[in-house]
N, C-alpha and C. Protein backbone atom coordinates (compact mmCIF):
# COMPACT_ATOMS: atom_id res chain seq x y z
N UNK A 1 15.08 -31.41 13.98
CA UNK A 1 15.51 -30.74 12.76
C UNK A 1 17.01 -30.48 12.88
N UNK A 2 17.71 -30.72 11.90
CA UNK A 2 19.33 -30.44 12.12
C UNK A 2 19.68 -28.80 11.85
N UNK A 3 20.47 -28.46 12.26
CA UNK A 3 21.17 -27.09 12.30
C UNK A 3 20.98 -26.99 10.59
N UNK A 4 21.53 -28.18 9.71
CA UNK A 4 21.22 -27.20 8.42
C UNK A 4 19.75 -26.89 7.84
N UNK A 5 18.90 -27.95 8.33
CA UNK A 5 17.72 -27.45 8.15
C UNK A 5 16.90 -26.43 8.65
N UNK A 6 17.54 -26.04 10.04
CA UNK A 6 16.74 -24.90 10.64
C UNK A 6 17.50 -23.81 10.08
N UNK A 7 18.73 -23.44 9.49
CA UNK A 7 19.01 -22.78 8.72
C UNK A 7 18.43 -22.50 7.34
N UNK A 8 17.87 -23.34 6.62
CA UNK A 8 17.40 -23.52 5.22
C UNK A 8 15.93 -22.74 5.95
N UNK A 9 15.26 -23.35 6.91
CA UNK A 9 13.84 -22.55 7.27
C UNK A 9 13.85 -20.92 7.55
N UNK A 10 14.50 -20.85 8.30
CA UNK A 10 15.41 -18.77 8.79
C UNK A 10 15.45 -18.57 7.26
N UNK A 11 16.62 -19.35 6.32
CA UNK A 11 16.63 -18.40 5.11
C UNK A 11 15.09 -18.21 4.43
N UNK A 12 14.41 -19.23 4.51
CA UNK A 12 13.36 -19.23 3.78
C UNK A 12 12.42 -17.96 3.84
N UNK A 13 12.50 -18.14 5.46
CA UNK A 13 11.31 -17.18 5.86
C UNK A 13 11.99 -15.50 5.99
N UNK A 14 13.90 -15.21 6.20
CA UNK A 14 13.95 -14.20 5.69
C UNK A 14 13.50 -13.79 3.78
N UNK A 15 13.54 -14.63 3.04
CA UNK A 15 13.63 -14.45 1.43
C UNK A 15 11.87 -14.22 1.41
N UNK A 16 10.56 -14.50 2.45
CA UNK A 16 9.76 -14.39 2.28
C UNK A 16 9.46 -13.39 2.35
N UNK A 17 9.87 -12.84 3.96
CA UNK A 17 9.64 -11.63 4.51
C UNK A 17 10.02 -10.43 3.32
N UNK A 18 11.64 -10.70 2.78
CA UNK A 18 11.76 -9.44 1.59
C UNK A 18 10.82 -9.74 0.37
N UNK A 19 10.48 -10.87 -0.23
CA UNK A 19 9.32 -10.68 -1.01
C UNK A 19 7.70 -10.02 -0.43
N UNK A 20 7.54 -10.35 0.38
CA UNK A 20 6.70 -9.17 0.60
C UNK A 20 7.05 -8.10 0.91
N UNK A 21 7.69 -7.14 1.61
CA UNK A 21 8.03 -6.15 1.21
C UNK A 21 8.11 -5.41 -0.04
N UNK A 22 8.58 -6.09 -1.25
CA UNK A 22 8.88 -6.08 -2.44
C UNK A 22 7.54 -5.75 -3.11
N UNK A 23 6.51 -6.86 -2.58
CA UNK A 23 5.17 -6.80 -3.38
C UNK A 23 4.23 -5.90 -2.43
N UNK A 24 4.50 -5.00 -1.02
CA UNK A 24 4.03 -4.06 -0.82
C UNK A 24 4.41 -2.79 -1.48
N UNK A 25 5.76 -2.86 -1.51
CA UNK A 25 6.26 -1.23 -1.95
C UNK A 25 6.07 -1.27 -3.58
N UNK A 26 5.81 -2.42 -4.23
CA UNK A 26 5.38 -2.05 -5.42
C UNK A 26 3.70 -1.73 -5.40
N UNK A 27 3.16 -1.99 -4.48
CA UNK A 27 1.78 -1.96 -4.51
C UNK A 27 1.35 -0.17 -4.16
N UNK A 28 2.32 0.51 -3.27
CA UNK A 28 2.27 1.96 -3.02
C UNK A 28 3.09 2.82 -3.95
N UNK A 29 4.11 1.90 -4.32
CA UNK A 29 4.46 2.58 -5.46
C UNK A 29 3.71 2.78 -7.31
N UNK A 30 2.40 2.01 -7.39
CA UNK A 30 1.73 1.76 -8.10
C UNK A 30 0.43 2.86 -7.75
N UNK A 31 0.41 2.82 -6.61
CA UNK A 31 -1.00 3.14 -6.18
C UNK A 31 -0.15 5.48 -6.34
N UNK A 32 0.81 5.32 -5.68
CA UNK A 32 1.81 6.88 -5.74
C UNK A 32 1.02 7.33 -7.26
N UNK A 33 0.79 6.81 -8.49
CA UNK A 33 0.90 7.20 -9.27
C UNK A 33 -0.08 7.07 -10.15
N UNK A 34 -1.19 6.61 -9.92
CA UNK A 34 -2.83 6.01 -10.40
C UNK A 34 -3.08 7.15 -11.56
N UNK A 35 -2.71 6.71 -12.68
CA UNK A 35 -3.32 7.69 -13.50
C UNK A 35 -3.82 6.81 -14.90
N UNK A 36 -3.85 7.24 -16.19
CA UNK A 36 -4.76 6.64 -17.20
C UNK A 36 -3.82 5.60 -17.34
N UNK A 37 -2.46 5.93 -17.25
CA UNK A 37 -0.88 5.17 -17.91
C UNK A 37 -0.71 4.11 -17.09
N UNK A 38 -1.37 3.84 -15.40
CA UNK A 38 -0.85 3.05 -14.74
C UNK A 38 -1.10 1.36 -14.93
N UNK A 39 0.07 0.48 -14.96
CA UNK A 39 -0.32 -0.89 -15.51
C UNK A 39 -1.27 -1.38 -14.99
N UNK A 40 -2.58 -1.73 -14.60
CA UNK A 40 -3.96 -2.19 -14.39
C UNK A 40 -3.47 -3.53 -13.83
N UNK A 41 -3.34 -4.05 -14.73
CA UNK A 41 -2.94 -5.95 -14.72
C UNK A 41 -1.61 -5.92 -14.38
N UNK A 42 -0.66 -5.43 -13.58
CA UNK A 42 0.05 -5.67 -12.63
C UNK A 42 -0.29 -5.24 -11.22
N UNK A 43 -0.94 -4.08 -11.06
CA UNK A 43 -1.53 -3.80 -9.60
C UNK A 43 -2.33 -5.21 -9.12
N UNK A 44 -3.07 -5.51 -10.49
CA UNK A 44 -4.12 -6.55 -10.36
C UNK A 44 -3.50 -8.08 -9.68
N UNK A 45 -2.35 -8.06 -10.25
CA UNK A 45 -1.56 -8.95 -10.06
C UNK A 45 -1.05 -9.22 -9.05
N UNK A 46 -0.98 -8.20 -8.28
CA UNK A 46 -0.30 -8.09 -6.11
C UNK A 46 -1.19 -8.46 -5.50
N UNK A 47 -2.73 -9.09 -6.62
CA UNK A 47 -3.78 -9.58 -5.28
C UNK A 47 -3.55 -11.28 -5.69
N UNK A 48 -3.97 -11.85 -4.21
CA UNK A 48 -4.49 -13.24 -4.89
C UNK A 48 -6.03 -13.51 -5.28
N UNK A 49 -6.19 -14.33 -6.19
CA UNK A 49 -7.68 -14.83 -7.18
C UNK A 49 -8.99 -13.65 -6.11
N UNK A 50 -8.25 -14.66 -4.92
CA UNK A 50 -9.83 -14.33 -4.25
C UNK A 50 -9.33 -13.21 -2.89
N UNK A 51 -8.90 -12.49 -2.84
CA UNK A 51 -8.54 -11.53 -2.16
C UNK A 51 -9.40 -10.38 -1.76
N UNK A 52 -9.42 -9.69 -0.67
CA UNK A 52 -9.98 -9.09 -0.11
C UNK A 52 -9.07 -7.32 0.16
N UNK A 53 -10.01 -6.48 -0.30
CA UNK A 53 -9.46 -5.03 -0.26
C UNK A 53 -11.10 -4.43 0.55
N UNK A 54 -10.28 -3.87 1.73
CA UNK A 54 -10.74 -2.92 2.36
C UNK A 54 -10.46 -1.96 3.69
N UNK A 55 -11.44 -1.15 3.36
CA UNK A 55 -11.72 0.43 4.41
C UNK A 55 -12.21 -0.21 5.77
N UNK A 56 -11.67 -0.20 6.75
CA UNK A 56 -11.97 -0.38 8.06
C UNK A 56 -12.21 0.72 8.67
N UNK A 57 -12.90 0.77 9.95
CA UNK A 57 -13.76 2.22 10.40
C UNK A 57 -14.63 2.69 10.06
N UNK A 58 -15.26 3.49 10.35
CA UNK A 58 -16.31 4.57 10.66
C UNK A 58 -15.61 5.42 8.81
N UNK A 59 -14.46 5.81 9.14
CA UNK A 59 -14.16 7.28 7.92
C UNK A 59 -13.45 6.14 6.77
N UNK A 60 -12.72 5.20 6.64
CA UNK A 60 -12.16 4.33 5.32
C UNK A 60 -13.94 3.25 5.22
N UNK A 61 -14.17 3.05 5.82
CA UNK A 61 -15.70 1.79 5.28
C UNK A 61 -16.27 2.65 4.69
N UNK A 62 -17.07 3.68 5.26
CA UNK A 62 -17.72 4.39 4.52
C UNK A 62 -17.01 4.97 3.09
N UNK A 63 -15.94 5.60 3.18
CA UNK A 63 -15.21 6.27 2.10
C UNK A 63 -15.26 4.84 0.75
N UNK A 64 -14.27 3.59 1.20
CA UNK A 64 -13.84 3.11 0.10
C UNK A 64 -14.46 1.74 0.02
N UNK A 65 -15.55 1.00 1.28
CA UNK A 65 -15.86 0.16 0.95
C UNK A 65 -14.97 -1.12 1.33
N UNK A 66 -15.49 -2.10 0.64
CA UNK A 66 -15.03 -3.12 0.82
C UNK A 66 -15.34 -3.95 -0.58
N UNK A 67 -13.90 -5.04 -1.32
CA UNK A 67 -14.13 -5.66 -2.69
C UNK A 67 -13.66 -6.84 -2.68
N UNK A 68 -14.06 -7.79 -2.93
CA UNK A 68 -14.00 -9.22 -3.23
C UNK A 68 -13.53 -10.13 -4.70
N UNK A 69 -12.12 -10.56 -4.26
CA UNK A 69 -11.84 -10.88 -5.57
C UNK A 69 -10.71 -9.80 -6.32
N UNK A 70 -9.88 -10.67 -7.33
CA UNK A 70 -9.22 -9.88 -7.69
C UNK A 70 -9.89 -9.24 -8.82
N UNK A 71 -10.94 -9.45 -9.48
CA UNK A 71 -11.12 -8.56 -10.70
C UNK A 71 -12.14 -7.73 -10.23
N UNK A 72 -12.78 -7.58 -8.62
CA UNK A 72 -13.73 -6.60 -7.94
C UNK A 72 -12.22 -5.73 -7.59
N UNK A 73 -10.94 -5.83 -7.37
CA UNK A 73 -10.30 -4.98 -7.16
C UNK A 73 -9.89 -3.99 -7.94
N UNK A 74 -9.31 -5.23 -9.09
CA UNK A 74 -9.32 -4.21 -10.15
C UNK A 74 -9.98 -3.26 -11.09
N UNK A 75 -11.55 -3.64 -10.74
CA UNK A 75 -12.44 -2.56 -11.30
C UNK A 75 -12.38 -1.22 -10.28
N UNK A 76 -12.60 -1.44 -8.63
CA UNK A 76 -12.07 -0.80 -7.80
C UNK A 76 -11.10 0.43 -8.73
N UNK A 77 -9.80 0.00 -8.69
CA UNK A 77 -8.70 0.89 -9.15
C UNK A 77 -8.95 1.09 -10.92
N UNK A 78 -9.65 0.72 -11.49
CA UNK A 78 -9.76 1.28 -12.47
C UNK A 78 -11.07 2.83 -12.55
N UNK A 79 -11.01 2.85 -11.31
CA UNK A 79 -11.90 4.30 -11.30
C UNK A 79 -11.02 5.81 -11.20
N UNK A 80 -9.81 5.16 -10.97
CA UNK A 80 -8.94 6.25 -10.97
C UNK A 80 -8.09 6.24 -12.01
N UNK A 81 -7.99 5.43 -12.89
CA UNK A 81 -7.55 5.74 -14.32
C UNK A 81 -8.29 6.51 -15.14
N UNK A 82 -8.49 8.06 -14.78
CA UNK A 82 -9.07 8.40 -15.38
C UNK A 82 -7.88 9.70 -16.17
N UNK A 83 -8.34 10.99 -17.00
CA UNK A 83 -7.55 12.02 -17.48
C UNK A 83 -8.57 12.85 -17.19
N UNK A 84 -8.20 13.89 -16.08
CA UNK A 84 -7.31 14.17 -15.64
C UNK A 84 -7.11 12.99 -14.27
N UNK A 85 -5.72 12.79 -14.16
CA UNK A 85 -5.72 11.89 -12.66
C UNK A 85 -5.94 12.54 -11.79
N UNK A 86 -6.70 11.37 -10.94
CA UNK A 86 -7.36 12.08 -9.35
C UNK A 86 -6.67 12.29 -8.62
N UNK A 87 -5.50 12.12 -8.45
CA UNK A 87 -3.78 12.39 -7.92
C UNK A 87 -3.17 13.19 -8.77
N UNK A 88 -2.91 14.65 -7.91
CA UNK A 88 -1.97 15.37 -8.89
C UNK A 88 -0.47 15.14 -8.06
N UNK A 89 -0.73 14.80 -6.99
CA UNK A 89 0.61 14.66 -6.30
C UNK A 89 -0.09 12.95 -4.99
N UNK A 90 0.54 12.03 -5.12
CA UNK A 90 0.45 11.08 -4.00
C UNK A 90 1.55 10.36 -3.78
N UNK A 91 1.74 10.38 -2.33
CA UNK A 91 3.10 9.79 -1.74
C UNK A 91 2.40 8.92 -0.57
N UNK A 92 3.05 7.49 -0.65
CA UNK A 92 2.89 6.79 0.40
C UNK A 92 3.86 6.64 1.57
N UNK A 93 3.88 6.99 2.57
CA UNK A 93 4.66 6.23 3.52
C UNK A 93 4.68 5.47 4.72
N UNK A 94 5.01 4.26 4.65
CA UNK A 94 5.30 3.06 5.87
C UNK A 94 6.45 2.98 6.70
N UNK A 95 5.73 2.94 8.05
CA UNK A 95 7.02 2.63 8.91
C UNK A 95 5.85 1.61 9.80
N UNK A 96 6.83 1.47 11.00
CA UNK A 96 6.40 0.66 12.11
C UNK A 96 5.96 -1.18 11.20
N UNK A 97 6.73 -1.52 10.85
CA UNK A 97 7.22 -2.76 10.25
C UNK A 97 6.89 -3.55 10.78
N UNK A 98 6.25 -5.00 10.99
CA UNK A 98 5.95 -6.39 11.04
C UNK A 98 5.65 -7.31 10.40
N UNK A 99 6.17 -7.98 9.98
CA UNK A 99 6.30 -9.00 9.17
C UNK A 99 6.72 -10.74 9.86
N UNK A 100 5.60 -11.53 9.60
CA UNK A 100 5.65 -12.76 10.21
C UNK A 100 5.14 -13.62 9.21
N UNK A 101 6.17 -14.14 9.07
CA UNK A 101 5.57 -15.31 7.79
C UNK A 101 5.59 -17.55 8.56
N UNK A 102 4.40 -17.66 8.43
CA UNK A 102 4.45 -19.21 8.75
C UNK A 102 4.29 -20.07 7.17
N UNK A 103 5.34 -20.46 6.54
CA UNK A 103 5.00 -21.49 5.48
C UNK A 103 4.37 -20.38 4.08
N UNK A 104 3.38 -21.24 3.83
CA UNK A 104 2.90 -19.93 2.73
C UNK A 104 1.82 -18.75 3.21
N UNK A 105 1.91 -18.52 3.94
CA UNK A 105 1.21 -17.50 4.77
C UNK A 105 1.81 -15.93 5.15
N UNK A 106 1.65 -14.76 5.12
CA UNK A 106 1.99 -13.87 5.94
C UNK A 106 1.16 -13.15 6.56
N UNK A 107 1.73 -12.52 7.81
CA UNK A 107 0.81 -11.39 8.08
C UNK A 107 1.68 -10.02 8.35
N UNK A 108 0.95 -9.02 8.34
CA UNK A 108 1.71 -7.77 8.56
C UNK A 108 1.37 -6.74 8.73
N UNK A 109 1.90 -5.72 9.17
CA UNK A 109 1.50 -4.56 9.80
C UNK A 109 2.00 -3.34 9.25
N UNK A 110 1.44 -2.10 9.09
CA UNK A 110 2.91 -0.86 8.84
C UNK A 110 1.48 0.04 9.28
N UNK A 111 2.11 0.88 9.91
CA UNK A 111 1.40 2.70 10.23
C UNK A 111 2.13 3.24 8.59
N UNK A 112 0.76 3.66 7.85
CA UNK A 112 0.98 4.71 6.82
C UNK A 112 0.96 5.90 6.81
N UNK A 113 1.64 6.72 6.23
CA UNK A 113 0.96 8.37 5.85
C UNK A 113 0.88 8.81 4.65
N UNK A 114 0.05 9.08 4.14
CA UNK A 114 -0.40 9.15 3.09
C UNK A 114 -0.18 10.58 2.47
N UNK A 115 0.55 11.43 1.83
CA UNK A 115 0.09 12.98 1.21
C UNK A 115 -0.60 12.92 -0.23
N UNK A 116 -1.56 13.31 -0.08
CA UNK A 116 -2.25 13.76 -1.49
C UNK A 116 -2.50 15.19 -2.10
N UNK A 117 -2.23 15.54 -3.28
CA UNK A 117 -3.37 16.46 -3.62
C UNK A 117 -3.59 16.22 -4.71
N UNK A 118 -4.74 16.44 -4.53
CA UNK A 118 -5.68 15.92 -5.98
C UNK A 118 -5.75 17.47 -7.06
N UNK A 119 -6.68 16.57 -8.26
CA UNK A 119 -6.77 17.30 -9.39
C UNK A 119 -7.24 18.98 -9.54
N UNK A 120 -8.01 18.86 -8.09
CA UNK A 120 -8.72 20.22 -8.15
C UNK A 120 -7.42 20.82 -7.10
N UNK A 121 -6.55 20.60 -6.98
CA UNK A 121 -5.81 21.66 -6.09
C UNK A 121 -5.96 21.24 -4.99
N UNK A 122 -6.97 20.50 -3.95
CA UNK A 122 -7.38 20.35 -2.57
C UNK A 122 -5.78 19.37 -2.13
N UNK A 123 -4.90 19.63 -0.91
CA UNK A 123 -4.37 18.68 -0.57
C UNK A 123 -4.87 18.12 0.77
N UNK A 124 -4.69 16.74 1.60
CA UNK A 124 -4.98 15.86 2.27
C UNK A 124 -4.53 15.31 3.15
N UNK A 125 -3.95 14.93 4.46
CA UNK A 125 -2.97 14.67 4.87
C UNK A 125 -3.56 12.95 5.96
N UNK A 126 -3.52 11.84 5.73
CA UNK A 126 -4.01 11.11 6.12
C UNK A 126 -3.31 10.24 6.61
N UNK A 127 -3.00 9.30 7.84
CA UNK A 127 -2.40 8.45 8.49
C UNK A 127 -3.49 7.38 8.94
N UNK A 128 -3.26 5.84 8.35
CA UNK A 128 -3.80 4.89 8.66
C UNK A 128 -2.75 3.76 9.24
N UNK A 129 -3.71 2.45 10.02
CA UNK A 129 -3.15 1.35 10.13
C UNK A 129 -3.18 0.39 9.50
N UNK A 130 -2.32 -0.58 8.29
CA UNK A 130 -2.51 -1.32 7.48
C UNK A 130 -2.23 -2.53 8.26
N UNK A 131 -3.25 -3.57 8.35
CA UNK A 131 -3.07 -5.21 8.20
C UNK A 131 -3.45 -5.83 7.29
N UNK A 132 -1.96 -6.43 6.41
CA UNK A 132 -2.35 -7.20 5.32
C UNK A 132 -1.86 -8.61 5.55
N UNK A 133 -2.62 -9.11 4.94
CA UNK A 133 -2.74 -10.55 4.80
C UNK A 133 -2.05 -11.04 3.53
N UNK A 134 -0.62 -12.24 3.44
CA UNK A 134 0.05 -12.43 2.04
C UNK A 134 -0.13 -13.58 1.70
N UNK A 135 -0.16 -14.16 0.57
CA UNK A 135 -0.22 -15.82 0.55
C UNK A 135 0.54 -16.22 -0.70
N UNK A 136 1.43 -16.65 -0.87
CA UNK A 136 2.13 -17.69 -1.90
C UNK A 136 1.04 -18.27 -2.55
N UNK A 137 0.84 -17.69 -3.89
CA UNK A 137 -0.38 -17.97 -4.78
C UNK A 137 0.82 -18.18 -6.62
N UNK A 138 0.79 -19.16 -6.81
CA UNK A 138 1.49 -19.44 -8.20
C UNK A 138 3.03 -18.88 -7.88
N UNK A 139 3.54 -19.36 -6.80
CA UNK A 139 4.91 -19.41 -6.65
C UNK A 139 5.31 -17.51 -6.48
N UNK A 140 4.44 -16.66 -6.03
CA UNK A 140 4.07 -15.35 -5.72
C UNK A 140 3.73 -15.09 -4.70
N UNK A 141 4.78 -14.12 -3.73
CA UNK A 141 3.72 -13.49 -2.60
C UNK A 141 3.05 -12.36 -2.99
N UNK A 142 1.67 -12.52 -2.68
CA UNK A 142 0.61 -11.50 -3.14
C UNK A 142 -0.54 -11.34 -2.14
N UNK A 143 -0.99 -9.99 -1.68
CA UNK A 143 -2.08 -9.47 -1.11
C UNK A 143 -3.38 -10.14 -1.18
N UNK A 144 -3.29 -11.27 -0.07
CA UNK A 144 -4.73 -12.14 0.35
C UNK A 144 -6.15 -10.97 1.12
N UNK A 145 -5.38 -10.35 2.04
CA UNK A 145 -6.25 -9.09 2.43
C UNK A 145 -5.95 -7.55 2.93
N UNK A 146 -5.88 -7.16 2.37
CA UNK A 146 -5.94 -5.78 2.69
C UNK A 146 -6.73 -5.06 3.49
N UNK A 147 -6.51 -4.51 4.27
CA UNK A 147 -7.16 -3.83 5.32
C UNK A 147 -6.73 -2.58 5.61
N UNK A 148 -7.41 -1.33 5.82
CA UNK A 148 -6.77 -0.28 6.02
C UNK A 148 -7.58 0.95 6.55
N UNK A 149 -7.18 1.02 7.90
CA UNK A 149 -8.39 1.86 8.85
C UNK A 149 -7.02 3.03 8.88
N UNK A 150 -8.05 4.26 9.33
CA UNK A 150 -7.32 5.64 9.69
C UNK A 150 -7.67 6.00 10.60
N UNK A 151 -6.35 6.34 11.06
CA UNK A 151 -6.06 6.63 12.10
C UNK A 151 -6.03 8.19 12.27
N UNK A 152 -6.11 9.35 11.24
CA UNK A 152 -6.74 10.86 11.36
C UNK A 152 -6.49 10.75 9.69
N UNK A 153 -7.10 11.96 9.53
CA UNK A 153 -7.35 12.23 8.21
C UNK A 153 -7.64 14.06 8.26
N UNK A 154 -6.94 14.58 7.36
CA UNK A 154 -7.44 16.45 7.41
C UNK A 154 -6.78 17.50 6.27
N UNK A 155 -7.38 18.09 6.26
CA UNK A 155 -7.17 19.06 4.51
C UNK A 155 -6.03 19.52 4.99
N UNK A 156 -5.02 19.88 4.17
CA UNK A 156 -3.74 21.09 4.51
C UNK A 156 -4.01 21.87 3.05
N UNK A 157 -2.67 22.48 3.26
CA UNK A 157 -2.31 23.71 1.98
C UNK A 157 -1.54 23.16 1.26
N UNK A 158 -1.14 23.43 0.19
CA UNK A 158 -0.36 22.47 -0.99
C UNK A 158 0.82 22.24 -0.24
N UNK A 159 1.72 21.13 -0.99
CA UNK A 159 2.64 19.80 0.03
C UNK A 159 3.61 20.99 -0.36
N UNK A 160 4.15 21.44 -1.75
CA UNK A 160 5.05 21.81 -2.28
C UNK A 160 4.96 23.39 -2.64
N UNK A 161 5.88 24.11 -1.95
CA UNK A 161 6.40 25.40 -2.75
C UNK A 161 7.66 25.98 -3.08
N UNK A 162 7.29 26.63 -3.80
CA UNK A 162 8.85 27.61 -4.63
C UNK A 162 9.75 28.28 -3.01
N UNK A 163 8.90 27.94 -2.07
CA UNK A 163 9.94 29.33 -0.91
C UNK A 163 11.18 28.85 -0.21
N UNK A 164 12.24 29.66 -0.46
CA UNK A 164 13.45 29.29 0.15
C UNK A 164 13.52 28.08 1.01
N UNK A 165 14.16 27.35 1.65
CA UNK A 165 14.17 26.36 2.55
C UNK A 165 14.72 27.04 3.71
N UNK A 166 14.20 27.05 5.11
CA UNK A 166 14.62 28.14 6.04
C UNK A 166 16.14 26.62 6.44
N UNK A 167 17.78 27.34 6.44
CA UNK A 167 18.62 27.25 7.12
C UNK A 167 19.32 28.36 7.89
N UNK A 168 19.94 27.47 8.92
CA UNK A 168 20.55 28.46 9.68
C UNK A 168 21.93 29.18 8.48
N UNK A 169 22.37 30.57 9.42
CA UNK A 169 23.34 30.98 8.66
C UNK A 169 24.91 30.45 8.84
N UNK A 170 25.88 30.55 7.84
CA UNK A 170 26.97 29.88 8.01
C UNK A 170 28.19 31.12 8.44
N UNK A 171 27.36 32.19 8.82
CA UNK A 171 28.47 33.64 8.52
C UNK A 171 28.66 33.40 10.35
């Protein structure tokens, strides 16, 4: 392979790597906000045809199951389009990053944490391990499988209050 071609492959597979990224953080940034208003048929759209969403473990299998297909997903997430939303407050966050893309393929990794509180007031505090699976489907990287086991899960007290922010003094 000549130097400009192994260059053209590096760019490729960096421009892959940020498209997925792109089509994860829109996928938590979609999911942050699940309410009657949320676009359906674009969440729907971050899967491929025949894609796979699921709860790994003992506490996510039991909880959320496992769905086949993109329109078993999107019935999935259309249970939370409801009024009132089942999220009164949800924030996703990813770190611990991996991303490996061969051709039209990816795979990848991120440790999540999840804050919720839902409609009735209860908040949630949950940390899982995501391996997803990406595939170049109609010139799109999109979510071939989803996977997502936890790693603890436990009630807290609401995320947010009115009380001062403790700083030190400047006197």
């Amino acid at each position: 392979m000549t130097e400009i071609a192994e260059l053209r492959e590096r760019l490729r597979s960096f421009e892959s790597q940020q498209a997925i990224r792109v089509c994860i953080n829109r996928y938590m940034t979609l999911c942050d906000a699940l309410d009657a208003t949320t676009p359906l048929d674009e969440l729907a759209l971050l899967f491929t045809r025949n894609a796979v969403w699921e709860g790994k473990g003992a506490k996510y299998a039991s909880s959320f199951g496992g769905y086949r297909g993109r329109e078993a997903i999107r019935s999935m997430f259309a249970t939370y389009m409801k009024t009132p939303a089942h999220f009164a407050l949800n924030v996703h966050f990813l770190t611990s990053e991996v991303i490996e893309v061969d051709g039209e393929h990816g795979q990848a990794t991120w440790v999540m944490l999840q804050t919720s509180t839902f409609s009735d007031g209860a908040s949630h505090l949950n940390a899982a391990r995501l391996n997803v699976r990406f595939e170049l489907e109609d010139q799109q990287w999109r979510i071939a499988h989803f996977e997502t086991e936890n790693l603890f899960s436990r009630p807290v007290t609401a995320w947010n209050s009115d009380a001062a922010l403790p700083v030190p003094d400047n006197g």
